[in-house]
N, C-alpha and C. Protein backbone atom coordinates (compact mmCIF):
# COMPACT_ATOMS: atom_id res chain seq x y z
N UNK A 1 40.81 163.39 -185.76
CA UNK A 1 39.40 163.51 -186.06
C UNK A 1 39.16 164.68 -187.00
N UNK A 2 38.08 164.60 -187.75
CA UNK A 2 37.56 165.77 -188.53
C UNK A 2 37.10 167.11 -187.82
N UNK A 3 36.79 167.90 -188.39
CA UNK A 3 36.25 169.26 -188.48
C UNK A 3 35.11 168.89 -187.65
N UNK A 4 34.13 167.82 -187.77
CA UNK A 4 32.84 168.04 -187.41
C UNK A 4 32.90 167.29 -186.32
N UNK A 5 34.09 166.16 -185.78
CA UNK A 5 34.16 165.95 -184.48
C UNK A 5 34.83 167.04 -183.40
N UNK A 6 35.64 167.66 -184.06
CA UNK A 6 36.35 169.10 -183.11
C UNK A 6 35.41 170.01 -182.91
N UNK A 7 34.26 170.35 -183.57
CA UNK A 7 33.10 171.04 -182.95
C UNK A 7 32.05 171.17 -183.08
N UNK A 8 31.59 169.93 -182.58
CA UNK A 8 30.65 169.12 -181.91
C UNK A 8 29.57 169.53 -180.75
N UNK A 9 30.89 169.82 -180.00
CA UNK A 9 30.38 170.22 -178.88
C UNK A 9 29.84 172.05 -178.62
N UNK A 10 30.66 172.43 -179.54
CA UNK A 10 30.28 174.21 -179.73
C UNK A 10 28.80 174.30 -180.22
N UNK A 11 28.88 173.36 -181.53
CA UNK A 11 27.94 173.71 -182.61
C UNK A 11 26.78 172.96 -181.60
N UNK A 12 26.56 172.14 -181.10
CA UNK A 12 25.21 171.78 -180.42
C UNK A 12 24.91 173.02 -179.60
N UNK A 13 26.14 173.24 -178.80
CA UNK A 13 25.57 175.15 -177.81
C UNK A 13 25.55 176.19 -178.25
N UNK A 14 25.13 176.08 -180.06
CA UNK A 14 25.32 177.53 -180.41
C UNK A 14 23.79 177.37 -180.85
N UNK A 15 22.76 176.33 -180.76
CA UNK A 15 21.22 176.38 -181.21
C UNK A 15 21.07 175.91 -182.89
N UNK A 16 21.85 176.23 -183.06
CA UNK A 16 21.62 176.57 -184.76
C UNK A 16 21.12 175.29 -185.41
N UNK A 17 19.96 175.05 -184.92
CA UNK A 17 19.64 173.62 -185.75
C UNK A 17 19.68 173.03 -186.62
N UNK A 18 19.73 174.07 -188.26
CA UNK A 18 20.47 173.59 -189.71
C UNK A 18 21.55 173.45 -189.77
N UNK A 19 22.85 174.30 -188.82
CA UNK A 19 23.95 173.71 -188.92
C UNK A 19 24.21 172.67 -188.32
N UNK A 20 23.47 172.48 -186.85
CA UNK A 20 23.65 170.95 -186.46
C UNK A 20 23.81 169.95 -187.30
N UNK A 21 22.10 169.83 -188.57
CA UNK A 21 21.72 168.94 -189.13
C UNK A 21 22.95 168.63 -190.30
N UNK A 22 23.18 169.74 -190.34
CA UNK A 22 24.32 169.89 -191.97
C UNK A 22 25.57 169.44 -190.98
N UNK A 23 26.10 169.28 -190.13
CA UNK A 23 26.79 168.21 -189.61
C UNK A 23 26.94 166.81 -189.41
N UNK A 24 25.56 166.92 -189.29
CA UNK A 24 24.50 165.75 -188.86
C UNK A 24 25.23 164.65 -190.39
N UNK A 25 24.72 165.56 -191.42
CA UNK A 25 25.10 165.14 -192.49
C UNK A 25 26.62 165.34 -193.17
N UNK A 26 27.20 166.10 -192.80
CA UNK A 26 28.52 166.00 -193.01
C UNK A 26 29.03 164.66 -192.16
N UNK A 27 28.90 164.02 -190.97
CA UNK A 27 29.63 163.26 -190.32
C UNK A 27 28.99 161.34 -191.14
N UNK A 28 27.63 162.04 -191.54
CA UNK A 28 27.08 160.58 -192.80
C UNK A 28 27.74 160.69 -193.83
N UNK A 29 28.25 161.77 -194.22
CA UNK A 29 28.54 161.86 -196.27
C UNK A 29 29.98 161.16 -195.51
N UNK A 30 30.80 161.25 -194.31
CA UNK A 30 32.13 160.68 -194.35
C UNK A 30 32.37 159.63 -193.53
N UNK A 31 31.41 158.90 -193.24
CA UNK A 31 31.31 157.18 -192.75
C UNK A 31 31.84 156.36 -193.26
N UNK A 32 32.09 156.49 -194.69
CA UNK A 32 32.91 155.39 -195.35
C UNK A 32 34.38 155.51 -194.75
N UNK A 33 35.45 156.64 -194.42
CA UNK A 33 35.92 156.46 -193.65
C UNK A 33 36.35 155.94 -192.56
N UNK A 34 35.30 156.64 -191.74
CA UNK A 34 35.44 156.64 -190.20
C UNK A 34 34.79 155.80 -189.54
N UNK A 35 33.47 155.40 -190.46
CA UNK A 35 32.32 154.63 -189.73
C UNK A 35 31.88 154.85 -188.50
N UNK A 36 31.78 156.38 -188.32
CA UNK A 36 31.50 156.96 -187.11
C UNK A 36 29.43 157.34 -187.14
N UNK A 37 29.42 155.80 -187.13
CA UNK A 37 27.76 156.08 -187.08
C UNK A 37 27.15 156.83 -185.98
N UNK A 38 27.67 156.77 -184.45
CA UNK A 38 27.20 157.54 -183.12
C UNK A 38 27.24 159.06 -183.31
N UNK A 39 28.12 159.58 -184.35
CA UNK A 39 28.61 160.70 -184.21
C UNK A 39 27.46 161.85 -185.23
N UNK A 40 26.80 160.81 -186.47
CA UNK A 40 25.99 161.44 -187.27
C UNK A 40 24.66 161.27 -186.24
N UNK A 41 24.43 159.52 -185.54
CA UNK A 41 23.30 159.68 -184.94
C UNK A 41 23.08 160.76 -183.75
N UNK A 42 24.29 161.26 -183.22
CA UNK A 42 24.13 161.94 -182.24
C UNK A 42 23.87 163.60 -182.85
N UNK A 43 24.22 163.76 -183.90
CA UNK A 43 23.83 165.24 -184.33
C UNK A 43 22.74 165.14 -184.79
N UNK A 44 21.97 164.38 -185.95
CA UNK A 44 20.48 163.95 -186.49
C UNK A 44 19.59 163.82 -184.92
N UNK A 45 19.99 163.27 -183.58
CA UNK A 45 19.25 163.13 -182.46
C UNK A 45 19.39 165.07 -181.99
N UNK A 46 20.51 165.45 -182.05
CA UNK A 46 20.04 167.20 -181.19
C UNK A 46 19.60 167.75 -182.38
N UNK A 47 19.15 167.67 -183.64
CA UNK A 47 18.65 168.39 -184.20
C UNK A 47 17.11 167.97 -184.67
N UNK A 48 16.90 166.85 -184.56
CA UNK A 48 15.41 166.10 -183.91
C UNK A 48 14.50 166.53 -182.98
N UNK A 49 15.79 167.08 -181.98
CA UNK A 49 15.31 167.37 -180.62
C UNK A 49 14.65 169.27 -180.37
N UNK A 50 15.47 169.68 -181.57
CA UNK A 50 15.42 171.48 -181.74
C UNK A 50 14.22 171.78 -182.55
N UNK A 51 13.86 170.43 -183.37
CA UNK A 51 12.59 170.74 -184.63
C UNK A 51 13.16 170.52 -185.58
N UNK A 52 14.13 170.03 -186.05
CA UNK A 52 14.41 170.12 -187.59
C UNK A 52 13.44 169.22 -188.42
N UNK A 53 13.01 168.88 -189.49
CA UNK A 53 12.06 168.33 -189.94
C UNK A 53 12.42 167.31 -190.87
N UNK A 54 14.06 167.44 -191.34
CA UNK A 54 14.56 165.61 -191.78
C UNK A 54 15.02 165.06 -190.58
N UNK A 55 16.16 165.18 -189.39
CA UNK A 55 16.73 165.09 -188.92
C UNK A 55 16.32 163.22 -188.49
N UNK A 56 14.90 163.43 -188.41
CA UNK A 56 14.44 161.87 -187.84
C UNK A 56 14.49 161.07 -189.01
N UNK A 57 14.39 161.42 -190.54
CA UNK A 57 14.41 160.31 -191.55
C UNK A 57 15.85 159.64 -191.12
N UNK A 58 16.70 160.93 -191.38
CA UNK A 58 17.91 160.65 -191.79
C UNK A 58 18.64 160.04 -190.27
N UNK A 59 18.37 159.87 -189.01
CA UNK A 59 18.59 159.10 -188.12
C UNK A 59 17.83 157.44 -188.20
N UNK A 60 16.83 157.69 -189.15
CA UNK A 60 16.73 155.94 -189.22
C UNK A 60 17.72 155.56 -190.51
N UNK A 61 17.72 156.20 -190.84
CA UNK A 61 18.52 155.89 -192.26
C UNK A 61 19.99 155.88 -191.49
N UNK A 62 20.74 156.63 -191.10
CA UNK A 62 21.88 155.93 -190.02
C UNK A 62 21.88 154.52 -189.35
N UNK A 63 20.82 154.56 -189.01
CA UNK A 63 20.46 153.55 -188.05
C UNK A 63 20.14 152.20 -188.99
N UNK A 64 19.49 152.16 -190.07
CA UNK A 64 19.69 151.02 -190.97
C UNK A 64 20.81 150.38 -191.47
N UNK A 65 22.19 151.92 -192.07
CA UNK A 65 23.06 150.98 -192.38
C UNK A 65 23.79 150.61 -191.31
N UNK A 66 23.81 151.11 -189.83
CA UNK A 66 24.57 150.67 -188.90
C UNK A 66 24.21 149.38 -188.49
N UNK A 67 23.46 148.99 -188.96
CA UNK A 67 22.96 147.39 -188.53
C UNK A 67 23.46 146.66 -189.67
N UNK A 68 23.05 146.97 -190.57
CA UNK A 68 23.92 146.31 -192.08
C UNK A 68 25.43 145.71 -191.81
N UNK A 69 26.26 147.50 -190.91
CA UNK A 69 27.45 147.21 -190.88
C UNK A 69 28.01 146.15 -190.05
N UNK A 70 26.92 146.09 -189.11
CA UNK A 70 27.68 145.50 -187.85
C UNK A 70 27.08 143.86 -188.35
N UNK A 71 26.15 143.54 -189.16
CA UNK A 71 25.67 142.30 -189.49
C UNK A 71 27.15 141.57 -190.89
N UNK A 72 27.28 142.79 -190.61
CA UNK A 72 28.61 142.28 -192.13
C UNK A 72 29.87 142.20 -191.70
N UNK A 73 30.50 142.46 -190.43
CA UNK A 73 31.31 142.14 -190.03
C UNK A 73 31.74 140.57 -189.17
């Protein structure tokens, strides 16, 4: 796994809600990979949850192409 699945779990208990989000988005910019859609929705959801103020676009926007993906398989 990447960088941003090995700490995951730190970076949600350290508060820091822009770095969450900038995870949030690091784990979307590398989906073409991994196609680890749970892993961006789950950081865009704790940083939703702290106040961040994209965090909810960019969880529907996860959430659109994850339906795409799974309709194309």
């Amino acid at each position: 796994m990447d960088n941003v699945a090995n700490h995951f779990d730190e970076d949600v208990v350290s508060e820091d809600v822009e770095h969450i989000f900038q995870l949030g988005l690091e784990a979307w910019e590398n989906f073409g990979a991994d196609l680890n859609f749970s892993r961006a929705k789950d950081l865009f959801t704790e940083a939703k949850s702290k106040g961040h103020p994209l965090a909810d676009m960019y969880f529907d926007i996860v959430c659109a192409f994850e339906e795409v993906a799974v309709e194309g398989q």
